[in-house]
Protein backbone atom coordinates (compact mmCIF):
# COMPACT_ATOMS: atom_id res chain seq x y z
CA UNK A 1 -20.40 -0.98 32.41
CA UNK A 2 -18.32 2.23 32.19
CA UNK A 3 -15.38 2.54 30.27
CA UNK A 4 -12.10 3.34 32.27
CA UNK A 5 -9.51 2.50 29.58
CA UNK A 6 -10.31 2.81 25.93
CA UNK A 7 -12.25 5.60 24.07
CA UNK A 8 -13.33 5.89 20.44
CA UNK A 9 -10.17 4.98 18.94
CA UNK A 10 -8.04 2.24 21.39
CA UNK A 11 -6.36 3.61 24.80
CA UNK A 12 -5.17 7.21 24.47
CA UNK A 13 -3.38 9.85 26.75
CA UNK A 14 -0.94 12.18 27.74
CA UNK A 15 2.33 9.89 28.06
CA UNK A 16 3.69 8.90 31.36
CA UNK A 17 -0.52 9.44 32.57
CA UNK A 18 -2.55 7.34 34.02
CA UNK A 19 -3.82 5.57 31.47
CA UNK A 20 -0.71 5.93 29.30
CA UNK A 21 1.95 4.03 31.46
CA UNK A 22 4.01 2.07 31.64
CA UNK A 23 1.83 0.14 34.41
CA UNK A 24 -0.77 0.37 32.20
CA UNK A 25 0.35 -0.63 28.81
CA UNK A 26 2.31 -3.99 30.74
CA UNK A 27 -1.88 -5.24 31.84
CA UNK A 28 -3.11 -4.36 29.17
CA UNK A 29 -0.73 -6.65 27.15
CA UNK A 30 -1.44 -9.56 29.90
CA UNK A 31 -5.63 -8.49 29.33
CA UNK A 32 -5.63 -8.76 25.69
CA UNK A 33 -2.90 -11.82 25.72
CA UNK A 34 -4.99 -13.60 27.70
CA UNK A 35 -8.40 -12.73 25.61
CA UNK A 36 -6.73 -13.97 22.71
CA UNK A 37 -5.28 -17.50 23.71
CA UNK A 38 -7.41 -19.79 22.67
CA UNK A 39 -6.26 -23.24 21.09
CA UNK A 40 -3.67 -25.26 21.55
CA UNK A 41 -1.24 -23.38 19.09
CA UNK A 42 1.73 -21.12 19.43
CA UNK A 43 0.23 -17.37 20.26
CA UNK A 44 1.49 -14.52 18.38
CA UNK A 45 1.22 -10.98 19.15
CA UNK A 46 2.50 -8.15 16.77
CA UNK A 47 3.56 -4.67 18.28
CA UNK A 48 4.36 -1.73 15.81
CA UNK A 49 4.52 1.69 16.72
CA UNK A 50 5.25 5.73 15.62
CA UNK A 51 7.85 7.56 16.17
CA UNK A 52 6.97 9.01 19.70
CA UNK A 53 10.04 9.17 22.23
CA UNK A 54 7.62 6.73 24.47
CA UNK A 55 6.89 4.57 22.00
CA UNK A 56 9.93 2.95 23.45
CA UNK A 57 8.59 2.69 26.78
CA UNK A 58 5.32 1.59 26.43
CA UNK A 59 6.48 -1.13 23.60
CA UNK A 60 8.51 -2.80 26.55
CA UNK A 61 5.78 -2.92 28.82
CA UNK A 62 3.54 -3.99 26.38
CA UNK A 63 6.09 -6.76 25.31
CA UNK A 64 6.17 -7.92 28.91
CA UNK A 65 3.02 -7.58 29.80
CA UNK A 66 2.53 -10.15 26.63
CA UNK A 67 5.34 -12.79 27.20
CA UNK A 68 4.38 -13.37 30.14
CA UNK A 69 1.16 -14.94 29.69
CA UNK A 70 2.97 -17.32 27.23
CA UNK A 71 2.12 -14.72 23.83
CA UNK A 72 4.90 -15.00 21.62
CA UNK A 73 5.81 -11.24 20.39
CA UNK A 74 6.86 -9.55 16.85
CA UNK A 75 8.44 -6.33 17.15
CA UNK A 76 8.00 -4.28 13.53
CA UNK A 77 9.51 -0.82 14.94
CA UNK A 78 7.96 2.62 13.88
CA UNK A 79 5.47 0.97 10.69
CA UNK A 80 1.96 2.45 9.41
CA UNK A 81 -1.35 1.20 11.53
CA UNK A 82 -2.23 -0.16 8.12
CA UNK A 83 1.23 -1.92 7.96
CA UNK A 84 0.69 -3.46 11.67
CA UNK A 85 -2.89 -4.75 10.78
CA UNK A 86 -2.14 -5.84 7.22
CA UNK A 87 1.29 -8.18 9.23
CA UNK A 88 -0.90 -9.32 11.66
CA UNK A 89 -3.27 -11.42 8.86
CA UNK A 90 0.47 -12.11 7.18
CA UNK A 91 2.09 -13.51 9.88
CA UNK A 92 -0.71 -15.16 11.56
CA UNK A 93 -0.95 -13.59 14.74
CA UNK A 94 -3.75 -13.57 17.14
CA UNK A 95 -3.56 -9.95 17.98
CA UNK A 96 -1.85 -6.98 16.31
CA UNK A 97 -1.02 -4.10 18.27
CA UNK A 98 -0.15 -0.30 17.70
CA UNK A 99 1.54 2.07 19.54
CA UNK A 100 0.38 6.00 18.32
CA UNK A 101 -1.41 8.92 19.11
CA UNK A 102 -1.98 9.52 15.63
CA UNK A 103 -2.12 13.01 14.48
CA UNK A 104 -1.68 14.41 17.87
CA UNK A 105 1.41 15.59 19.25
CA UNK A 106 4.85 14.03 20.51
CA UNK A 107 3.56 13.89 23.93
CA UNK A 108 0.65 11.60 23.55
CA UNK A 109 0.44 8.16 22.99
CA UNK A 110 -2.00 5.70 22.20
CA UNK A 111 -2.87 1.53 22.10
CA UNK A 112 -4.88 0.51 18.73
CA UNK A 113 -5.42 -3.45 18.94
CA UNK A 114 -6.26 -5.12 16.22
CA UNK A 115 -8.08 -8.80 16.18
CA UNK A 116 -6.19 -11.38 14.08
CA UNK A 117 -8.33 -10.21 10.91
CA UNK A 118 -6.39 -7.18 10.89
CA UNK A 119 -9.81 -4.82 12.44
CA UNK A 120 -10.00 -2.57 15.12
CA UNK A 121 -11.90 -4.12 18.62
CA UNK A 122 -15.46 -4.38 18.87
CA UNK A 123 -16.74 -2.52 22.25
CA UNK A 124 -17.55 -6.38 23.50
CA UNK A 125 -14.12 -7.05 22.91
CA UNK A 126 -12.92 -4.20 24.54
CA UNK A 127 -15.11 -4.69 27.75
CA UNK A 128 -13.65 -7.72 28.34
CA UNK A 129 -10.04 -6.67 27.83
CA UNK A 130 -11.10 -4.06 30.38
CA UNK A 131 -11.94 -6.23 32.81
CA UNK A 132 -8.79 -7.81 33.09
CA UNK A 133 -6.90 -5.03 33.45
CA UNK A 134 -8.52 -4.04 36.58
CA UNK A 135 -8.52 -7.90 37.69
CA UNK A 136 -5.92 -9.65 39.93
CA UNK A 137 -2.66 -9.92 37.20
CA UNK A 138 -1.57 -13.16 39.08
CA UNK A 139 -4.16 -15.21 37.53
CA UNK A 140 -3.71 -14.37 34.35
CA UNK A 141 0.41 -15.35 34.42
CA UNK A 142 1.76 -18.08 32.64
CA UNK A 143 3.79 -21.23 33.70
CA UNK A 144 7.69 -20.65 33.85
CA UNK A 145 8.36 -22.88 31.10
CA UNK A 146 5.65 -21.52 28.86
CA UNK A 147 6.86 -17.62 28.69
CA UNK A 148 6.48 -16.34 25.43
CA UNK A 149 9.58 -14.74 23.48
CA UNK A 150 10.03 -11.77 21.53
CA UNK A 151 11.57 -11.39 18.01
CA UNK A 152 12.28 -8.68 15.72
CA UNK A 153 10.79 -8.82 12.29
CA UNK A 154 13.18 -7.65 10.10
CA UNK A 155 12.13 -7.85 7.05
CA UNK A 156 8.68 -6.02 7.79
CA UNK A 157 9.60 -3.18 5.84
CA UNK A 158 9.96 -4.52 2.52
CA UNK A 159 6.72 -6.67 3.13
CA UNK A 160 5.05 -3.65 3.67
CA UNK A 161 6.25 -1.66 0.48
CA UNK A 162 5.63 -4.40 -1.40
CA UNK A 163 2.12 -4.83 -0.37
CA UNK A 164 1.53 -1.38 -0.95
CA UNK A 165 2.87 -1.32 -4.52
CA UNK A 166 0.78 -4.95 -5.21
CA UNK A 167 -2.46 -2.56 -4.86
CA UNK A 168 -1.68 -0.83 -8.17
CA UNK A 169 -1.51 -3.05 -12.03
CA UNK A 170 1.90 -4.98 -12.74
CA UNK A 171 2.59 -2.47 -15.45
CA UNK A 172 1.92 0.79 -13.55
CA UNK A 173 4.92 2.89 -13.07
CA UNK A 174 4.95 6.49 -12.29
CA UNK A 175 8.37 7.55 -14.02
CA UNK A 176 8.41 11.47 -15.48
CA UNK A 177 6.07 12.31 -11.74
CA UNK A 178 7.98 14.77 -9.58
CA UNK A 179 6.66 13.61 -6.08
CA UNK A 180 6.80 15.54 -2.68
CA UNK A 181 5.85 13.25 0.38
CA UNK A 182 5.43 14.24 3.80
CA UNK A 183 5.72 11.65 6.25
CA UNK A 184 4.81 13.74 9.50
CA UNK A 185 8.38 12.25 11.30
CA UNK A 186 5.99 9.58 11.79
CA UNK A 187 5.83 5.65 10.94
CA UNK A 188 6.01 6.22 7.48
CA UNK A 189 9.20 8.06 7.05
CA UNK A 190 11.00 5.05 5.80
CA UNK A 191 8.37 3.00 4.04
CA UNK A 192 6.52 5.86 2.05
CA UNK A 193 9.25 7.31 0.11
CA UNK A 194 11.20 3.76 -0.72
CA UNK A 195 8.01 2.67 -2.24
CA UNK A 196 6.91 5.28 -4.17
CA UNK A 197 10.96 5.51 -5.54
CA UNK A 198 10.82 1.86 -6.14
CA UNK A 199 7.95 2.80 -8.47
CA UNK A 200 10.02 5.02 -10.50
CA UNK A 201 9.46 8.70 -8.99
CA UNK A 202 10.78 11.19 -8.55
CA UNK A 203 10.77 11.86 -4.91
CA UNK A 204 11.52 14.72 -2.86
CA UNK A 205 11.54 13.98 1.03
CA UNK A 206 10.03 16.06 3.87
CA UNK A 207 9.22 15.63 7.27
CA UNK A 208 11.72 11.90 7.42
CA UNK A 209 13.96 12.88 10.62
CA UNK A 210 12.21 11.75 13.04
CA UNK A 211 13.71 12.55 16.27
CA UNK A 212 11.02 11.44 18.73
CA UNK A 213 9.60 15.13 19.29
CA UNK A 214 8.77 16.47 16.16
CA UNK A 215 6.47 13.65 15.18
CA UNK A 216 3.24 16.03 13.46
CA UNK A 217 4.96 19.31 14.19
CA UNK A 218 4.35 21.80 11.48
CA UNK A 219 4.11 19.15 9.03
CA UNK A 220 1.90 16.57 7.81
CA UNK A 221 -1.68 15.91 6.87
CA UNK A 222 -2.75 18.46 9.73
CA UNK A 223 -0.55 21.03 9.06
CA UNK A 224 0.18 21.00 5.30
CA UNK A 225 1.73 24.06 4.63
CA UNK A 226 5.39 22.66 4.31
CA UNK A 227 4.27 20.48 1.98
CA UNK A 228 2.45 23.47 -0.42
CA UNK A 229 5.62 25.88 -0.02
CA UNK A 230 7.86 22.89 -1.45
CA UNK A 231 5.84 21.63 -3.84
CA UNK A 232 5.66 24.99 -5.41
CA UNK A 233 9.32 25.46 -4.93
CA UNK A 234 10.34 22.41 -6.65
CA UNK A 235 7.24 22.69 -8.90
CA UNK A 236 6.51 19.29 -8.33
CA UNK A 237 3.37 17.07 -10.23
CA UNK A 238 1.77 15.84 -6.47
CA UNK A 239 2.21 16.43 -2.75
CA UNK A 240 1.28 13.95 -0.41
CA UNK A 241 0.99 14.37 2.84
CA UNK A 242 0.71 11.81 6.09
CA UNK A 243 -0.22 11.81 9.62
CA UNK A 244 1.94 10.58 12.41
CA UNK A 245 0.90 7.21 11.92
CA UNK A 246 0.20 6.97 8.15
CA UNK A 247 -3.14 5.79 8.10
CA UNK A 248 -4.90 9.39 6.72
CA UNK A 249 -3.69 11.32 3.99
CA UNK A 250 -4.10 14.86 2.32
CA UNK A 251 -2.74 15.39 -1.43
CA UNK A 252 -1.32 18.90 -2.57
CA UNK A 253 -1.72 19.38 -6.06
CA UNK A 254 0.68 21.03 -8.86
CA UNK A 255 -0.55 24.17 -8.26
CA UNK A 256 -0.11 23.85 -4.48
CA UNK A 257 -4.00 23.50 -3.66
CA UNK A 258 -5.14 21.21 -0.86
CA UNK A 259 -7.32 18.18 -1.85
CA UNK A 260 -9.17 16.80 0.74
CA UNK A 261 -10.72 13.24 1.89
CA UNK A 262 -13.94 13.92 0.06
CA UNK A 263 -12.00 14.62 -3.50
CA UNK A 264 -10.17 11.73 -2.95
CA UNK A 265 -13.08 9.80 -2.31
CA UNK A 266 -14.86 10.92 -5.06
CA UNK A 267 -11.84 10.42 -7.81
CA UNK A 268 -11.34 6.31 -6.37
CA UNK A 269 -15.49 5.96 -6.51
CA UNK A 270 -15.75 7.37 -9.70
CA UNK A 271 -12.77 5.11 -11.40
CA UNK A 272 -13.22 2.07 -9.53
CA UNK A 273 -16.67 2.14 -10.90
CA UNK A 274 -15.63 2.34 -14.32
CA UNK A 275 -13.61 -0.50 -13.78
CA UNK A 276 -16.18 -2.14 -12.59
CA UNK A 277 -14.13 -3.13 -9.05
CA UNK A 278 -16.89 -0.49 -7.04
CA UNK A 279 -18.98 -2.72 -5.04
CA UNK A 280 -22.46 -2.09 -3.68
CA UNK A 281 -23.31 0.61 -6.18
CA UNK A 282 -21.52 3.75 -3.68
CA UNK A 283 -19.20 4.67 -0.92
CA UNK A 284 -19.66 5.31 2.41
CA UNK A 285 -18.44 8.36 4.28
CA UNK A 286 -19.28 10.31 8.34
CA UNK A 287 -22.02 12.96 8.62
CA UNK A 288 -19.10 15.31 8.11
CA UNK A 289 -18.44 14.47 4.41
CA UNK A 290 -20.01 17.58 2.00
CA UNK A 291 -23.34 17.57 0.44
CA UNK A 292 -21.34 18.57 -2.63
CA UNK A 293 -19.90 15.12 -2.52
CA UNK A 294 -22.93 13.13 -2.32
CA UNK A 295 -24.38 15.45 -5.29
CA UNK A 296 -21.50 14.65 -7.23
CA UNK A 297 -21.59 10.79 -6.53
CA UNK A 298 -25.64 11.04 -7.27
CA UNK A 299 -24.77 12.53 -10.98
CA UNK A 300 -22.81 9.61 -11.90
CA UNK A 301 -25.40 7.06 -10.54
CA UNK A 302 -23.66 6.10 -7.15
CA UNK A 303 -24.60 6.70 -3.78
CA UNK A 304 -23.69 8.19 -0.15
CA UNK A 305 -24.26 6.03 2.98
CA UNK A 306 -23.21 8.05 6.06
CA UNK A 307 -22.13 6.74 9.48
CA UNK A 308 -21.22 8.78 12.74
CA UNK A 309 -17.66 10.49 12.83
CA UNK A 310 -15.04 7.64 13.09
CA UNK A 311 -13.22 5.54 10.55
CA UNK A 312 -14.22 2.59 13.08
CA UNK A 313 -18.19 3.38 12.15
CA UNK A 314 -17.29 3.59 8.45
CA UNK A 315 -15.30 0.32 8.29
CA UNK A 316 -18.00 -1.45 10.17
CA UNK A 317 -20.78 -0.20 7.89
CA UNK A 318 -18.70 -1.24 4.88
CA UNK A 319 -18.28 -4.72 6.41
CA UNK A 320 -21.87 -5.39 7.22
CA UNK A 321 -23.33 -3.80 3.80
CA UNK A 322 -20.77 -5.17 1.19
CA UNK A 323 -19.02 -1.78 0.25
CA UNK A 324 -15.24 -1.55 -0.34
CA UNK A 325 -14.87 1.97 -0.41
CA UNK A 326 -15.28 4.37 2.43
CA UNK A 327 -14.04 7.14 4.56
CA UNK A 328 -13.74 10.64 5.76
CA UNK A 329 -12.88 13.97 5.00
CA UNK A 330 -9.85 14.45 6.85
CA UNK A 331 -8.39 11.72 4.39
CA UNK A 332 -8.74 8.74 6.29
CA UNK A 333 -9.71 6.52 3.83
CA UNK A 334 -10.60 2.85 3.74
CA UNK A 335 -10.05 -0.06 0.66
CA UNK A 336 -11.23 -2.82 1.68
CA UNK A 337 -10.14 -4.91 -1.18
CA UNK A 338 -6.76 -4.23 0.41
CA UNK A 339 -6.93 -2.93 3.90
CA UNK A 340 -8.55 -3.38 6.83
CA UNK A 341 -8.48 0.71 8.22
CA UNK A 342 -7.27 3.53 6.83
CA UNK A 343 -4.26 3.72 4.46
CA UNK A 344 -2.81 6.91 3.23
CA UNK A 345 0.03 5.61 1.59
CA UNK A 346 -2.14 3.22 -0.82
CA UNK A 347 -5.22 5.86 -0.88
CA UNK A 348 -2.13 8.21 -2.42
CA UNK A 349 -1.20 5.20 -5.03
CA UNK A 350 -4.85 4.67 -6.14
CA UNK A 351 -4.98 8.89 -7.14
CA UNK A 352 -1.67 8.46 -8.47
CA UNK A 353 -2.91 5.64 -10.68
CA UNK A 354 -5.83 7.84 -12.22
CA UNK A 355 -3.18 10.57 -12.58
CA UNK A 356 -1.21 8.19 -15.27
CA UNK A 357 -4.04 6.37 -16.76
CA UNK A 358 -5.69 9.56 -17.99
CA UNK A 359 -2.51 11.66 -18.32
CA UNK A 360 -3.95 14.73 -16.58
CA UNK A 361 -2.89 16.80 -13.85
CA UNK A 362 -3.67 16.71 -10.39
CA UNK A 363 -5.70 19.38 -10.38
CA UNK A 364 -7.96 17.90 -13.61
CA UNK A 365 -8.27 14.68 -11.58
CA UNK A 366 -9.01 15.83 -8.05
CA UNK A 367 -11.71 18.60 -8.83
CA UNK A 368 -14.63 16.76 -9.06
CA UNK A 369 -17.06 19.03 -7.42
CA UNK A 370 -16.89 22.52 -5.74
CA UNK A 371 -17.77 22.03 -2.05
CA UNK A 372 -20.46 23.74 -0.40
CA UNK A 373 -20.16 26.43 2.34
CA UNK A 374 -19.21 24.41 5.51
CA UNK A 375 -18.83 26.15 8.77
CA UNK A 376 -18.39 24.06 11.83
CA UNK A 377 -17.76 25.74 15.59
CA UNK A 378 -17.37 24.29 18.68
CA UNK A 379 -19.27 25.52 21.98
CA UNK A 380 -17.89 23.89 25.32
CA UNK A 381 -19.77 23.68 28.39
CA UNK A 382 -18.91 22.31 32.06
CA UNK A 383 -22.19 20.34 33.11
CA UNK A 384 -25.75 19.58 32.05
CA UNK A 385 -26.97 18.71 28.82
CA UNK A 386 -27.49 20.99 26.78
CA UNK A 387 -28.97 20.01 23.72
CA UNK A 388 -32.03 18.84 25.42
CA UNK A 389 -32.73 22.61 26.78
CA UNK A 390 -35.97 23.33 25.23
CA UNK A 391 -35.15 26.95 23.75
CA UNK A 392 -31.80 24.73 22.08
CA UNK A 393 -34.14 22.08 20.47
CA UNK A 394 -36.50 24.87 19.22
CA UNK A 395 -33.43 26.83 17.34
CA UNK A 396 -32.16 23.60 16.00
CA UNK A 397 -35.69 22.69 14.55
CA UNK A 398 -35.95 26.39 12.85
CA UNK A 399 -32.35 25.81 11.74
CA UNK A 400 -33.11 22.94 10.14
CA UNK A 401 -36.75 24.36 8.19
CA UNK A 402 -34.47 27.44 7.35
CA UNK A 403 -32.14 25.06 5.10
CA UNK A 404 -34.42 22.69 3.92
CA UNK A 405 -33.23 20.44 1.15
CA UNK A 406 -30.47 23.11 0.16
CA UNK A 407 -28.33 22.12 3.46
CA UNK A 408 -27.24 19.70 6.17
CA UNK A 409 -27.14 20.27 9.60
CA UNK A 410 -24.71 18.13 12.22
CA UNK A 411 -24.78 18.77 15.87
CA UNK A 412 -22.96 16.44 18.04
CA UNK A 413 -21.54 16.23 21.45
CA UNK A 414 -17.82 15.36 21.21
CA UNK A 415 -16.86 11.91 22.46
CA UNK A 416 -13.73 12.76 24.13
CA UNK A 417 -14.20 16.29 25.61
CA UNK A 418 -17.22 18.26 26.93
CA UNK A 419 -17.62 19.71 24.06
CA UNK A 420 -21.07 20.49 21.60
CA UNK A 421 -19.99 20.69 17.49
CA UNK A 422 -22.37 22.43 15.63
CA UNK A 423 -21.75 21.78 11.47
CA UNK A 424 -23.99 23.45 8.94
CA UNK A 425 -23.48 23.06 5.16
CA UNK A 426 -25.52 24.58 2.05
CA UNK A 427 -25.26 26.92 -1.31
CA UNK A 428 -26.51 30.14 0.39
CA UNK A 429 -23.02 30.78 3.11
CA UNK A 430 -24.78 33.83 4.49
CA UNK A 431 -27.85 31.35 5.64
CA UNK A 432 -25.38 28.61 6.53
CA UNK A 433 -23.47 31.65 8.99
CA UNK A 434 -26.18 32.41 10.36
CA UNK A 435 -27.83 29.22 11.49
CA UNK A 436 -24.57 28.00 12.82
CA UNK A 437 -24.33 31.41 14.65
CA UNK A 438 -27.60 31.26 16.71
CA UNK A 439 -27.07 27.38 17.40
CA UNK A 440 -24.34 27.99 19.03
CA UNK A 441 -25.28 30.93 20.85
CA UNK A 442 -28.69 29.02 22.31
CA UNK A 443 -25.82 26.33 23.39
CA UNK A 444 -23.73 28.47 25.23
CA UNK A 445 -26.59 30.26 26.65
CA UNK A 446 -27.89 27.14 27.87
CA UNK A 447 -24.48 25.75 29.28
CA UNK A 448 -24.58 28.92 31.42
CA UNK A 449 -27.72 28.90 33.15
């Protein structure tokens, strides 16, 4: 069966399109309500969401769409994805819900659901959801006397901040660090500076006014260059920056030099392991992670399982092969000993933590390795497949001898656009520019014909 509704990552769209309506969002909060009643107990739902102006919209529908097939609804407000699935195991819900387009801009919107373990759908799940939403909505209605009510939780918040700062040691504090954080205007413009303040920063504030437009808009994770300019000006220790919905995170160090997902990754691996909490001897990380990375973890005796692009492939490798530490370069990164997805807020905590415990700088603790050349282009076509053209395949095979065990090669269509992304990685950049560069010239060449 096709899927209408939800891609790689929930329900997403342009706001106010089909599928990001209000029409929309009210079945699929009678779908999913209905999927998850089962027993004879009170059903909970709980609905966070960003700071998108239509975040208020689509949280009404949803809340409708929910009470009435007899779901009893929590409304958090604008809170982290990691802060909606980490309240839906806390409060005992049978569904968690939120409302964000991520990293994307103001206009979009999106529907993450999260089963009552606090993970993202499985594509059975999400079938089945699906099918409801196209089915007759009168059968799925509850009696009049069994509509379910909605109440705010107001203390979600502090639950939150305390949660995150429960991921570091009791005696951890992080007094004489000058900290910038850069909360996109996005869910964690509240919850990201309190707690790292509460833990005795210094903390200088950017991207917290939130107006629902400016949610990602020349500032966060993607677009970090606020965040270098003002940790330079205020010469601050760290700069951390978030995405629109908190759950990725990109760290700026003293001398105003992005560190990406991979560092990150490397620096947690590296100390959990001599702490003995690193489970299943590694870490797992996408096809787009850098060879340099999984050199680096090889040195010190760990090792590199890769998944397809996704945190959802990551977290679902991790689940079914014991690892508690995975993610992706961008900086979505994933602890399972205390979240279910991606958490940039506690990813930051867990750096911050090796900052004090050795007493070095950012910049000691975050260079672990020097990354590899890494050129990645995109080649779009309008029909056809081509990857399977036959002069493609025979470029991609040369391109491949040509690098040998000195590279990596990743082609893959995009799952949400007709797009073909051709990645190359290895030490000699002039080889790694020119494999890239007839790849993607034998694609577009194909897509033309």
């Amino acid at each position: 069966m096709s899927r209408r509704f939800f891609g790689t990552d929930g329900i997403r769209g342009l706001a106010n399109t089909h599928p990001m309506t209000s029409e929309v969002a009210l079945k699929v909060g009678m779908a999913a309500g209905k999927v998850f009643k089962s027993g004879a107990h009170r059903h909970r739902v709980v609905i966070g969401k960003d700071t998108r102006l239509s975040g208020y919209m689509l949280e009404a529908a949803l809340m409708s769409g929910f009470t009435s097939v007899g779901m009893d609804v929590f409304l958090l407000g604008p809170m982290p994805t990691p802060a909606v699935a980490m309240l839906t195991r806390s409060l005992r819900a049978d569904l968690g819900v939120m409302l964000s387009a991520s990293h994307n801009p103001s206009q979009d919107n999106g529907i993450k659901l999260f089963d009552p373990d606090g993970y993202k759908l499985s594509d059975e799940m999400e079938s089945q959801i699906e099918q409801l939403i196209e089915a007759d909505s009168r059968s799925l209605l509850a009696e009049a006397d069994k509509i379910g009510r909605a109440t705010r939780v107001e203390s979600a918040q502090e639950r939150y901040i305390e949660f995150a700062k429960r991921t570091l040691p009791k005696h951890l504090r992080l007094d004489g660090l000058r900290i910038v954080i850069d909360c996109a205007n996005g869910a964690a413009y509240k919850v990201a500076p309190e707690a790292l303040w509460e833990l005795g920063a210094e903390v200088i504030k950017i991207g917290v006014e939130p107006n629902g437009h400016n949610i990602n808009l020349n500032c966060g994770s993607t677009d970090p260059q606020a965040l270098i300019d003002k940790v330079r000006e205020v010469r601050a220790d760290i700069g951390i920056a978030l995405d629109g919905d908190a759950d990725r995170v990109v760290i700026v160090n003293e001398k105003g030099n992005i560190v990406d997902g991979d560092q990150l990754m490397a620096v947690i691996a590296d100390s959990w392991n001599q702490s003995s909490r690193l489970a299943a001897g590694g870490i797992v990380a996408t096809v787009m992670s850098n060879l340099a990375l999984e050199r680096y973890l090889s040195s010190i005796g760990l090792t590199l399982a890769r998944t397809p692009v996704g945190d959802r492939y990551v977290t679902e490798h991790m689940r079914k092969h014991g690892f508690n530490v995975g993610g992706e370069q961008s900086g979505h990164i994933v602890l399972s000993d205390f979240t279910t997805t991606g958490d940039g807020l506690v990813s930051a905590l867990q750096v911050l933590a090796c900052v004090v415990a050795t007493g070095k700088t950012v910049s000691e603790v975050c260079n672990r390795f020097e990354p590899l050349p890494q050129i990645l282009k995109n080649v779009r076509y309008a029909k056809g497949k081509p990857l399977e053209d036959k002069r493609v395949v025979k470029v991609i095979e040369g391109a491949r001898a040509r690098l040998g065990e000195n590279g990596r090669l990743v082609i893959r269509p995009s799952g949400t656009e007709p797009v073909i992304r051709v990645m190359a990685e290895g030490d000699d950049e002039s080889v790694v520019s020119s494999v890239v560069g007839e790849i993607v010239d034998a694609v577009a060449s194909a897509a033309a014909a």
